[in-house]
C-alpha atoms as a PDB file:
ATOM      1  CA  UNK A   1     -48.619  71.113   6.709  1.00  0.00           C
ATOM      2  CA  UNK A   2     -46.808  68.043   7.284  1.00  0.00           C
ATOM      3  CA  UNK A   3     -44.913  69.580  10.645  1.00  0.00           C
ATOM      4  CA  UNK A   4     -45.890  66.683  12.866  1.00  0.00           C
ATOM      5  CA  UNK A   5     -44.198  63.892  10.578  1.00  0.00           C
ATOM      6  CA  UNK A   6     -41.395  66.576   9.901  1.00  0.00           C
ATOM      7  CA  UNK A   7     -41.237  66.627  13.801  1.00  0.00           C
ATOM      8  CA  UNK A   8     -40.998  62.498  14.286  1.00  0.00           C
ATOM      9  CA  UNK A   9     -38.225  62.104  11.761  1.00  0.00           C
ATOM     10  CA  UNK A  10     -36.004  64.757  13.180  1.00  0.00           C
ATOM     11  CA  UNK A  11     -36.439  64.191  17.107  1.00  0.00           C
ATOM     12  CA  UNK A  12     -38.650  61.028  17.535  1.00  0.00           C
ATOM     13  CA  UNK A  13     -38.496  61.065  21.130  1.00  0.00           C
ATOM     14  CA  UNK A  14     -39.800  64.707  21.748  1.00  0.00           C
ATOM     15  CA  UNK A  15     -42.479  64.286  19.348  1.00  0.00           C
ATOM     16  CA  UNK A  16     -43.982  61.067  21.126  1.00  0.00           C
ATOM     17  CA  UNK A  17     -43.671  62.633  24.757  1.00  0.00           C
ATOM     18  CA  UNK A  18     -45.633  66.111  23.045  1.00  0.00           C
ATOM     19  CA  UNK A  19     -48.205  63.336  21.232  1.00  0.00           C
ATOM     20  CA  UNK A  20     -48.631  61.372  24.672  1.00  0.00           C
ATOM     21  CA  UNK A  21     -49.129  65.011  26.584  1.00  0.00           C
ATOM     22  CA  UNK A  22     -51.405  67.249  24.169  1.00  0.00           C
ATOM     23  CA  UNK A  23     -53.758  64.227  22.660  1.00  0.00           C
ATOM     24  CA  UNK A  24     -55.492  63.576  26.513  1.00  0.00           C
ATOM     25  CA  UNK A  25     -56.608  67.165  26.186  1.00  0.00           C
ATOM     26  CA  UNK A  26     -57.670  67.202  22.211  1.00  0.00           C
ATOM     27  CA  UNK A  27     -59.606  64.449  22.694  1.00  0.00           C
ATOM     28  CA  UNK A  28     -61.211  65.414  25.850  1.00  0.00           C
ATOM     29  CA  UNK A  29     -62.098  69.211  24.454  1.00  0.00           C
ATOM     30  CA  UNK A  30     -63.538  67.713  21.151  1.00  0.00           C
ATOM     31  CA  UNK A  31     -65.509  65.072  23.354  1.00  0.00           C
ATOM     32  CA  UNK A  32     -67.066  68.016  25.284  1.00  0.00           C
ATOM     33  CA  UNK A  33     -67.924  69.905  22.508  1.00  0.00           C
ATOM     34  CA  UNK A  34     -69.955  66.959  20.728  1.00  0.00           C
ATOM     35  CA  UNK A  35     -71.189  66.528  24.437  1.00  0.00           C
ATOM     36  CA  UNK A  36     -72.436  70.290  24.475  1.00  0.00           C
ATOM     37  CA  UNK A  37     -74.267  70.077  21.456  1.00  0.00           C
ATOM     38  CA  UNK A  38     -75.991  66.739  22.364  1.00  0.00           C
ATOM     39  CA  UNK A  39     -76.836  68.005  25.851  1.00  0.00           C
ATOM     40  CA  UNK A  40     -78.499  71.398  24.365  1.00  0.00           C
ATOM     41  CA  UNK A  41     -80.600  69.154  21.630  1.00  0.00           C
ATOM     42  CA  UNK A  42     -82.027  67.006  23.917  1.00  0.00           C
ATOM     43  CA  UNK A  43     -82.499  69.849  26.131  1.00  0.00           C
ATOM     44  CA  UNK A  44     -84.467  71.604  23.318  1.00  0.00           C
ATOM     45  CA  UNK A  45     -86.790  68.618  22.638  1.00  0.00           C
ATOM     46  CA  UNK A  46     -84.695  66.370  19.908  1.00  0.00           C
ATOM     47  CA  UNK A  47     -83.395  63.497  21.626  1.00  0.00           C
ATOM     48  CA  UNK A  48     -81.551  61.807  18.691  1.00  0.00           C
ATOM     49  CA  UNK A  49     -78.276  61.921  20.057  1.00  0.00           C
ATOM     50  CA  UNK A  50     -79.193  60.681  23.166  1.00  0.00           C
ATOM     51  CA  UNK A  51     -80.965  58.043  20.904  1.00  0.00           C
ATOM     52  CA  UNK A  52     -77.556  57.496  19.230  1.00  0.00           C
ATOM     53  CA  UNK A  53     -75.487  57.431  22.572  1.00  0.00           C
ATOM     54  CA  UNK A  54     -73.898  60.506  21.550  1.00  0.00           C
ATOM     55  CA  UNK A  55     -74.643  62.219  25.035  1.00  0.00           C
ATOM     56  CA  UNK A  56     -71.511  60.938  26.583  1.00  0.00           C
ATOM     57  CA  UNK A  57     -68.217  63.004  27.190  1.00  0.00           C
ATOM     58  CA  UNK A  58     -66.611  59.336  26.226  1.00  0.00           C
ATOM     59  CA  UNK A  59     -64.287  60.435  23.517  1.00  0.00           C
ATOM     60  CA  UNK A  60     -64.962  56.291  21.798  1.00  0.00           C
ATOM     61  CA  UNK A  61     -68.617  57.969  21.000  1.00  0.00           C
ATOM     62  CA  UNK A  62     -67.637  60.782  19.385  1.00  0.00           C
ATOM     63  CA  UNK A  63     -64.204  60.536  17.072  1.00  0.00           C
ATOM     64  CA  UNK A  64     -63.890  60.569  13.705  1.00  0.00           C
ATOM     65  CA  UNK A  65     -61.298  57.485  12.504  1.00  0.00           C
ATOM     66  CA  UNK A  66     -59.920  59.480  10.114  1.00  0.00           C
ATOM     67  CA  UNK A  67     -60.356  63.020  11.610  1.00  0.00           C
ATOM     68  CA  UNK A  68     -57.892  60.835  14.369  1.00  0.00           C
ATOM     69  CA  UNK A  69     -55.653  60.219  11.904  1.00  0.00           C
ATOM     70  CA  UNK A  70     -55.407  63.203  10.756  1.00  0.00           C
ATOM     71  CA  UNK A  71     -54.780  64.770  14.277  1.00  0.00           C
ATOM     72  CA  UNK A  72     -52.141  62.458  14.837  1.00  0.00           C
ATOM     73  CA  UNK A  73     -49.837  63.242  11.626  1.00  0.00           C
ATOM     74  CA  UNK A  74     -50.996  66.568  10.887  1.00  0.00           C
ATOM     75  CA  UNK A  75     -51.612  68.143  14.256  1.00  0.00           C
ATOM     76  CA  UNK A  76     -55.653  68.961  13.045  1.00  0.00           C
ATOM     77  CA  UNK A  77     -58.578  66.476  13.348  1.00  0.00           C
ATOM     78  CA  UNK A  78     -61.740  66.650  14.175  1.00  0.00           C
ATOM     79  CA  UNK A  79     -65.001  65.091  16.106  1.00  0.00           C
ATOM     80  CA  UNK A  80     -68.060  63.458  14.616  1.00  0.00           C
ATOM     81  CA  UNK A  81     -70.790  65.979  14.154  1.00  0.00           C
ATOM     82  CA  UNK A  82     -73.678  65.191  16.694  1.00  0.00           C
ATOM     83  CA  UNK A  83     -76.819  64.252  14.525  1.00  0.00           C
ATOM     84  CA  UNK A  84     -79.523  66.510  15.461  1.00  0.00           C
ATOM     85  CA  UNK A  85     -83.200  66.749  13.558  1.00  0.00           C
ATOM     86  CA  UNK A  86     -84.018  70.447  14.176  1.00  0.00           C
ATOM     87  CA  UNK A  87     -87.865  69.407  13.136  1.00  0.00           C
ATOM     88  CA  UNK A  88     -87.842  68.154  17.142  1.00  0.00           C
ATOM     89  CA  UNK A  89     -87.085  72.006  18.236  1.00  0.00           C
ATOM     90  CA  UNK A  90     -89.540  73.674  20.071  1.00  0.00           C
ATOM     91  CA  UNK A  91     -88.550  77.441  18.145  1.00  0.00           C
ATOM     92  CA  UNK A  92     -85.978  76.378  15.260  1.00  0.00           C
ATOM     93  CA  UNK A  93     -84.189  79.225  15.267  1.00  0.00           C
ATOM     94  CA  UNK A  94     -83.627  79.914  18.961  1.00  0.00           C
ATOM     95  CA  UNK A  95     -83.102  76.451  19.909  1.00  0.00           C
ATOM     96  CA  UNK A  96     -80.979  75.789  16.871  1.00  0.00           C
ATOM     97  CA  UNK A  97     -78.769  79.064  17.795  1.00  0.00           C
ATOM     98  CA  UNK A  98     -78.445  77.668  21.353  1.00  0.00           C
ATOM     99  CA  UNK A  99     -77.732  73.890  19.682  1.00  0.00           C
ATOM    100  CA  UNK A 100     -74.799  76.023  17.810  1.00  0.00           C
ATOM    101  CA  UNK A 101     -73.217  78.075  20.753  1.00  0.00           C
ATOM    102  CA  UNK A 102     -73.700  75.215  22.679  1.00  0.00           C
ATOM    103  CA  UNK A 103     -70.124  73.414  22.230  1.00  0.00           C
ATOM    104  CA  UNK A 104     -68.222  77.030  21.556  1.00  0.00           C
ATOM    105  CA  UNK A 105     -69.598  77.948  24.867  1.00  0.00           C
ATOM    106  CA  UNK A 106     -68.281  74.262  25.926  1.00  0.00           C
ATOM    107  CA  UNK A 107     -65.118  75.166  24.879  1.00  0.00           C
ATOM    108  CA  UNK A 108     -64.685  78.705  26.412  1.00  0.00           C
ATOM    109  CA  UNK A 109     -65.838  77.502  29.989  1.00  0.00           C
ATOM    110  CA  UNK A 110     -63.409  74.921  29.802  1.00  0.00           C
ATOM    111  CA  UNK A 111     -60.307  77.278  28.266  1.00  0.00           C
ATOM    112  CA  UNK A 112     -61.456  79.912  31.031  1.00  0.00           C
ATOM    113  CA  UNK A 113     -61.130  76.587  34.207  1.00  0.00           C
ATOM    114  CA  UNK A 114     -58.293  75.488  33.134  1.00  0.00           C
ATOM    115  CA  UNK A 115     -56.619  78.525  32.457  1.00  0.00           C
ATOM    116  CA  UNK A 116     -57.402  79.506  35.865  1.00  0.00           C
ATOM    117  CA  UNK A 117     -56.593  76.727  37.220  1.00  0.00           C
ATOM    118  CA  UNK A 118     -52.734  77.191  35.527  1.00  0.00           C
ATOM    119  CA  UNK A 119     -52.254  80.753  37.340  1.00  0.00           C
ATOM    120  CA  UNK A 120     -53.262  78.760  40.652  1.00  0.00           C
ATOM    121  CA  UNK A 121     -50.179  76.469  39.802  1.00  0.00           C
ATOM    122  CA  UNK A 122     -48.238  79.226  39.160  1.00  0.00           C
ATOM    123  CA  UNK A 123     -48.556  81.354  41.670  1.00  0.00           C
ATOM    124  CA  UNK A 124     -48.617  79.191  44.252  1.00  0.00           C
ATOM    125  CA  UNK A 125     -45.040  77.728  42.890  1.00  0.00           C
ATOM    126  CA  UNK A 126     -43.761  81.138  42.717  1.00  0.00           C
ATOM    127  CA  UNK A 127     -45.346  81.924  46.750  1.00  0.00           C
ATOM    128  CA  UNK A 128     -43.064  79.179  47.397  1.00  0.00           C
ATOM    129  CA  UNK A 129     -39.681  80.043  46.274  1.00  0.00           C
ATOM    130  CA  UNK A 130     -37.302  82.313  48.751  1.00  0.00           C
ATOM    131  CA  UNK A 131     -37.196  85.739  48.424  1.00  0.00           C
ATOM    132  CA  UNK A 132     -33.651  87.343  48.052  1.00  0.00           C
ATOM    133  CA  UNK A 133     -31.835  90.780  47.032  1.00  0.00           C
ATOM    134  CA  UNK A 134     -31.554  91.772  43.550  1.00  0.00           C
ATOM    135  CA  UNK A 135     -27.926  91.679  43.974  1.00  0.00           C
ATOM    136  CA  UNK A 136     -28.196  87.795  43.845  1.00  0.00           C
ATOM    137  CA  UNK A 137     -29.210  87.501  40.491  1.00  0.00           C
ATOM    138  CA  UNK A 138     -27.293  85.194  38.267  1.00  0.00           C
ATOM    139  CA  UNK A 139     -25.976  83.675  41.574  1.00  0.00           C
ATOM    140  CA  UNK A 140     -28.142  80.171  40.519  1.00  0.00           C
ATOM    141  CA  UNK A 141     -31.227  78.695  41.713  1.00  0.00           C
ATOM    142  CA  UNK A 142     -34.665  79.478  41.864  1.00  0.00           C
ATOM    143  CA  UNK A 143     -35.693  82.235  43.979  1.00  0.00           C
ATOM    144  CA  UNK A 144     -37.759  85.623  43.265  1.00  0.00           C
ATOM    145  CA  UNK A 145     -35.617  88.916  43.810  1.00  0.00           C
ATOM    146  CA  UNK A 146     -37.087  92.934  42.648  1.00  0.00           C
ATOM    147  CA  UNK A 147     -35.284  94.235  39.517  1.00  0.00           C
ATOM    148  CA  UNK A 148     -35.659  97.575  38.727  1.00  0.00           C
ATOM    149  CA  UNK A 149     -39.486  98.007  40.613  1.00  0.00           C
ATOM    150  CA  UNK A 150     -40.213  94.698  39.463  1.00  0.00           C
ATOM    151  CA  UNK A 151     -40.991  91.177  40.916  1.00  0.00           C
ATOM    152  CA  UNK A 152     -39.166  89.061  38.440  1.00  0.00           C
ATOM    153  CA  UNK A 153     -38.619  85.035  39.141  1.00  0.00           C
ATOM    154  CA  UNK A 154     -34.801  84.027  38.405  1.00  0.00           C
ATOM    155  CA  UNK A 155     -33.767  80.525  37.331  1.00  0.00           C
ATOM    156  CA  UNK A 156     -30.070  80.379  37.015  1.00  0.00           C
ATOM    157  CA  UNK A 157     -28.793  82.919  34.410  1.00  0.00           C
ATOM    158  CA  UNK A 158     -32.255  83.981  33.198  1.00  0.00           C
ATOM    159  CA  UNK A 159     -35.173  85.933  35.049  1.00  0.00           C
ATOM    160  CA  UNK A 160     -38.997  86.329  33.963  1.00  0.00           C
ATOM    161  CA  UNK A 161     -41.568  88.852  35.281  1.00  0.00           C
ATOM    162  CA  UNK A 162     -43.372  87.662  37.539  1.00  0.00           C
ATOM    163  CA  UNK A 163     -47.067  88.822  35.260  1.00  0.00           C
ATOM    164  CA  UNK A 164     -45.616  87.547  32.215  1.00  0.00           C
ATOM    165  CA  UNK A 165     -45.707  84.296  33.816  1.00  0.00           C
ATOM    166  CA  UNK A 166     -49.339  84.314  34.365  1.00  0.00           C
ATOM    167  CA  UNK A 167     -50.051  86.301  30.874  1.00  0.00           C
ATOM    168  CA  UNK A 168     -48.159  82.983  29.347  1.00  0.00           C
ATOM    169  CA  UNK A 169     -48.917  80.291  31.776  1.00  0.00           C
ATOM    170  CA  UNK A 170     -49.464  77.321  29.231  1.00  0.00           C
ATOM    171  CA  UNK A 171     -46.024  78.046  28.009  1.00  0.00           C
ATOM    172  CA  UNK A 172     -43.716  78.376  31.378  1.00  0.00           C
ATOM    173  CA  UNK A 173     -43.719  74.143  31.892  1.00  0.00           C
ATOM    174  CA  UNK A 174     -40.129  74.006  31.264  1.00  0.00           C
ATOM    175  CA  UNK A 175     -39.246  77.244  32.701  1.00  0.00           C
ATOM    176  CA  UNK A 176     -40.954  76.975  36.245  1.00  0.00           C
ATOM    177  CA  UNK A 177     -42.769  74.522  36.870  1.00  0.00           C
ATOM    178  CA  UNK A 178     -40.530  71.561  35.855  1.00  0.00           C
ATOM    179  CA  UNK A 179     -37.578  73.077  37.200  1.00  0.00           C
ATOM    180  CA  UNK A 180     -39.364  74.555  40.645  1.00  0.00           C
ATOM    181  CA  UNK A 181     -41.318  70.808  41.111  1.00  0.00           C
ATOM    182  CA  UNK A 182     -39.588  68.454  39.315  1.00  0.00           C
ATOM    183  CA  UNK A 183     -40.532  66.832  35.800  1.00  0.00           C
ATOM    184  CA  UNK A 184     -43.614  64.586  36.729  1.00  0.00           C
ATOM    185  CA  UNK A 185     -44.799  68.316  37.797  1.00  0.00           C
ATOM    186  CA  UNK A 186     -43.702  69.718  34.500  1.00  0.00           C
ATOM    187  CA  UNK A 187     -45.329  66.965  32.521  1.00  0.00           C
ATOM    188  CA  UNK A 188     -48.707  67.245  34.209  1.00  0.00           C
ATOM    189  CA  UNK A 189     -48.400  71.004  34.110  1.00  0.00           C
ATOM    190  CA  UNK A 190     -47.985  70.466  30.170  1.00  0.00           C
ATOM    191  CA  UNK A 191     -50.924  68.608  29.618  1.00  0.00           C
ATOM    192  CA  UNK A 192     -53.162  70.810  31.403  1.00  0.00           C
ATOM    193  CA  UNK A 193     -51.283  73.814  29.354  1.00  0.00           C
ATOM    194  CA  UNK A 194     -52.411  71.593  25.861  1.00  0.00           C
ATOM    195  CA  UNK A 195     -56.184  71.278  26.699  1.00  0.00           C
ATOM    196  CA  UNK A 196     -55.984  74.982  27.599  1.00  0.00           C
ATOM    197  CA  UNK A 197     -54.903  75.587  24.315  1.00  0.00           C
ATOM    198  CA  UNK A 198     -56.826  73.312  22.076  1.00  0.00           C
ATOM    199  CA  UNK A 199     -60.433  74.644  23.923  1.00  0.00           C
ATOM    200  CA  UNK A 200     -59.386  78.464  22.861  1.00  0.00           C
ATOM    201  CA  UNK A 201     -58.679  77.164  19.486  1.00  0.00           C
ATOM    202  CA  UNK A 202     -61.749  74.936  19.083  1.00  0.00           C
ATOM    203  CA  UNK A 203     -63.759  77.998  20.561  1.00  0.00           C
ATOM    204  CA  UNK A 204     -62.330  80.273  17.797  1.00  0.00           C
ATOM    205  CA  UNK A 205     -62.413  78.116  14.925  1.00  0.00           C
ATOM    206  CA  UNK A 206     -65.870  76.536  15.353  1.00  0.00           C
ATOM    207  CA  UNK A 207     -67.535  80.360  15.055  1.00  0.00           C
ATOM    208  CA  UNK A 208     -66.178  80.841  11.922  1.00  0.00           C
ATOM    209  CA  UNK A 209     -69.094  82.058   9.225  1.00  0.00           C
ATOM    210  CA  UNK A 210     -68.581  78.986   6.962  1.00  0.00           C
ATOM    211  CA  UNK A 211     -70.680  75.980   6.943  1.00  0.00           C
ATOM    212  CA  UNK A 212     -71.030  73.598   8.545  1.00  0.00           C
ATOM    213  CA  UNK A 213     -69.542  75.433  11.571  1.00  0.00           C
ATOM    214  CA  UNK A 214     -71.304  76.468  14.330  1.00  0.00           C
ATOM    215  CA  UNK A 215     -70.383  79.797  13.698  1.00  0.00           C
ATOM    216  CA  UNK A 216     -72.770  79.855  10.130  1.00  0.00           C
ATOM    217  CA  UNK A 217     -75.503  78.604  12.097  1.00  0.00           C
ATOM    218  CA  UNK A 218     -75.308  81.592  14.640  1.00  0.00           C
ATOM    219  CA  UNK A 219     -75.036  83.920  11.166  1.00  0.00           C
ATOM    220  CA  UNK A 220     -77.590  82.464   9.818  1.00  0.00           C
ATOM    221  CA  UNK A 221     -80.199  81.967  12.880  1.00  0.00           C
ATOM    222  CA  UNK A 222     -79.360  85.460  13.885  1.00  0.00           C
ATOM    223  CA  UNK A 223     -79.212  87.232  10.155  1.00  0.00           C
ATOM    224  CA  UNK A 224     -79.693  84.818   6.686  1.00  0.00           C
ATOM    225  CA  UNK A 225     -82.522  83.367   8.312  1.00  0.00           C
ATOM    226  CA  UNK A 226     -82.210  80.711   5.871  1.00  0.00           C
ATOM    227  CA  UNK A 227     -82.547  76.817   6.276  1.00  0.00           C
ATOM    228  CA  UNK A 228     -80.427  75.462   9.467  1.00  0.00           C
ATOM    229  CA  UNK A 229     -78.419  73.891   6.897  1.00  0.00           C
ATOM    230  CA  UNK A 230     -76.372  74.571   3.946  1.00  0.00           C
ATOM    231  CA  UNK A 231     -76.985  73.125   0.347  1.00  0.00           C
ATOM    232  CA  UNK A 232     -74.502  70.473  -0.426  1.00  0.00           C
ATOM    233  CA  UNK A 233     -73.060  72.837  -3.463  1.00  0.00           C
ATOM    234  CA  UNK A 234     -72.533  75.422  -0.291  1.00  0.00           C
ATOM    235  CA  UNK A 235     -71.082  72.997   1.801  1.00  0.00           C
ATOM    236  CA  UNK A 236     -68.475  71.865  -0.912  1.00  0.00           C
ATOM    237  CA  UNK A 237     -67.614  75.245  -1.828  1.00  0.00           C
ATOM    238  CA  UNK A 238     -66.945  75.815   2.314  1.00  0.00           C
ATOM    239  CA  UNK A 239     -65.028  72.744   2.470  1.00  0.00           C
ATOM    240  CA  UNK A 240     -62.645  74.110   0.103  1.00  0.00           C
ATOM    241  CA  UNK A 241     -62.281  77.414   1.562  1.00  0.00           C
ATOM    242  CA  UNK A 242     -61.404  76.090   4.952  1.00  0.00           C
ATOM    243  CA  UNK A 243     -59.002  73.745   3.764  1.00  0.00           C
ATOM    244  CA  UNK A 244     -57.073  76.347   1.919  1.00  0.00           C
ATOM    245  CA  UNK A 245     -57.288  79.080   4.770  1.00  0.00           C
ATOM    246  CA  UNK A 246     -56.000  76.088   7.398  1.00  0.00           C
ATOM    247  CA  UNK A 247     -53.380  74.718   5.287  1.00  0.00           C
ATOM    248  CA  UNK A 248     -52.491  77.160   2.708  1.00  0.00           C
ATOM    249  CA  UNK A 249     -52.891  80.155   4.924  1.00  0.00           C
ATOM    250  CA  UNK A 250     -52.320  81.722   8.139  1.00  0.00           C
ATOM    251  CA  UNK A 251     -55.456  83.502   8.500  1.00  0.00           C
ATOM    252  CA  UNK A 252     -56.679  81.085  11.050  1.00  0.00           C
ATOM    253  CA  UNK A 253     -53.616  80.592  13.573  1.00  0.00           C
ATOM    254  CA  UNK A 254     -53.430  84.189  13.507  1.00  0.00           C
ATOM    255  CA  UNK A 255     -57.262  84.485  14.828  1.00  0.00           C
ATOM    256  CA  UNK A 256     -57.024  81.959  17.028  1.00  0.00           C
ATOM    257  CA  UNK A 257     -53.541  83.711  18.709  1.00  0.00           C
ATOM    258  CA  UNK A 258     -54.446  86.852  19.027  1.00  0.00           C
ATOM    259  CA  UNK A 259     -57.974  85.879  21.008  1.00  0.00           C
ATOM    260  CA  UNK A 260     -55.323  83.431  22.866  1.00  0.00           C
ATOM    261  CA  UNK A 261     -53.315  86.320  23.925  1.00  0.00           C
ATOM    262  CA  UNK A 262     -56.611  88.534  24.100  1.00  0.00           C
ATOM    263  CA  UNK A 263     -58.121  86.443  26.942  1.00  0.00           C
ATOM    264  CA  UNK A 264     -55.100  85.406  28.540  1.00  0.00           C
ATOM    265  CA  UNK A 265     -53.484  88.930  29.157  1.00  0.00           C
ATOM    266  CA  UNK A 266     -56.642  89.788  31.087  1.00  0.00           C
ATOM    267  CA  UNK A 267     -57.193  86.520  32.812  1.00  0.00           C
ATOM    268  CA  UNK A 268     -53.741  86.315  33.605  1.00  0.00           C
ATOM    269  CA  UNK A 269     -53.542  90.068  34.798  1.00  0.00           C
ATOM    270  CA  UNK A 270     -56.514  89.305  37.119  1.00  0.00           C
ATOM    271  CA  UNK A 271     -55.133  86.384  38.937  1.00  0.00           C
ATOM    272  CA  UNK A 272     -51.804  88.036  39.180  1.00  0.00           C
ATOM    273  CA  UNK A 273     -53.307  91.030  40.617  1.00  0.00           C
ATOM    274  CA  UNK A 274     -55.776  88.678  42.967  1.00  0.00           C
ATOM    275  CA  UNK A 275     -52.441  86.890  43.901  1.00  0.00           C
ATOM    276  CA  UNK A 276     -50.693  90.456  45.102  1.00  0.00           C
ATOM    277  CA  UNK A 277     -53.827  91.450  46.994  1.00  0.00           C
ATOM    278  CA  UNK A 278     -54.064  88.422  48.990  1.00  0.00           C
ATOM    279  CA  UNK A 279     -49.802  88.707  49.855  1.00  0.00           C
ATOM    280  CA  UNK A 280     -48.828  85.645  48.048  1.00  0.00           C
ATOM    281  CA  UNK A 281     -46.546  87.592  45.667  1.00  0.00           C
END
């Protein structure tokens, strides 16, 4: 629970360069996913974000002061909810189902980009590093060689399939990118890697059943049929539950990673198979 002040203490320096890197990229994915929302509302006839100056990607219009605080030494924050009076919808349930999936979807289109975008880096790095025998390996240097049927990229003593580094591309900074380009490379490289990852996780954790998530609001639009929103006894009740299942559990890191892995084995299959079609690899 208390990881990121754990962190500081121990190794002060690493822990500012990861804050520096990663918080860009929170900021900006929670920003779009308030921005989401207030875009579908107004879009659906209730302008009161747009009233409120909530339809903005400007992250100083949508944090929470002490879901910011709370990002910053614990590593999980959050946004302000956009205000939204579903009275002004045109079909309450439809519109406030597409209100709901409105930052998730935010979030995906964004994780789906970026993470594109990544495999673009890293193939392109890898199209540019020489070519040489399999023999060579552990010779030093950067270079890509076959090993046993395989393309595999060597750096030094070590060597890494050439898919895996597409399947894993948020995670390969240090071991291509930074090395290949240099560390300004490596550092931008990282911070595109960290909004990656925080748009997956907001995506997974925001359709969660539970009020006041989006993801209760698509249960109950498409099933409970209930009022768009929970009692306050409910809401309590849900407060608890996710508190306990995000820091006394690891029910919801282990969602979260294995749709992570989900979509990026595929995404990063594709793009490494669209990279050997076109002869870059």
């Amino acid at each position: 629970m208390f990881s990121y002040i754990t962190s500081f203490m121990e190794n002060p320096r690493e822990m500012l360069i990861f804050l520096l890197l990663s918080i860009p990229g929170r900021f900006m994915a929670l920003s779009l996913h308030e921005f989401a929302h207030a875009w579908m509302a107004n879009r659906c006839g209730d302008p009161t974000a747009r009233m409120l100056g909530r339809l903005t990607v400007n992250p100083a219009r949508h944090l929470d002061p002490v879901g910011t605080v709370m990002m910053l030494l614990l590593g999980f924050g959050w946004a302000k909810p956009v205000p939204v009076n579903p009275r002004n919808y045109r079909n309450l349930r439809w519109d406030d189902l597409k209100v709901s999936i409105a930052g998730v979807t935010m979030n995906l289109l964004m994780f789906v980009l970026s993470f594109l975008l990544m495999c673009g880096f890293v193939g392109f790095t890898i199209h540019g590093l020489p070519h040489l025998d399999s023999a060579s390996i552990g010779s030093g240097g950067m270079f890509t060689a076959n090993l046993l049927g395989q393309r595999v990229v060597c750096t030094g003593e070590y060597y890494f399939n050439t898919k895996d580094l597409f399947t894993m591309a948020p995670y390969i900074a240090d071991y291509l990118i930074a090395p290949a380009l240099g560390r300004m490379a490596g550092y931008v490289y990282q911070m595109l890697s960290y909004f990656v990852l925080v748009n997956i996780a907001l995506a997974v954790f925001n359709l969660i059943p539970v009020p006041p998530l989006d993801g209760y609001h698509v249960l109950n639009d498409l099933l409970l049929r209930k009022s768009p929103f929970a009692s306050p006894k409910v809401s309590r009740i849900a407060y608890g539950v996710l508190m306990v299942l995000i820091f006394c559990t690891p029910v919801i890191s282990k969602l979260i990673l294995f749709v992570e892995n989900l979509l990026m084995t595929g995404l990063g299959s594709a793009m490494y198979a669209l990279f050997g079609a076109v002869g870059l690899l």
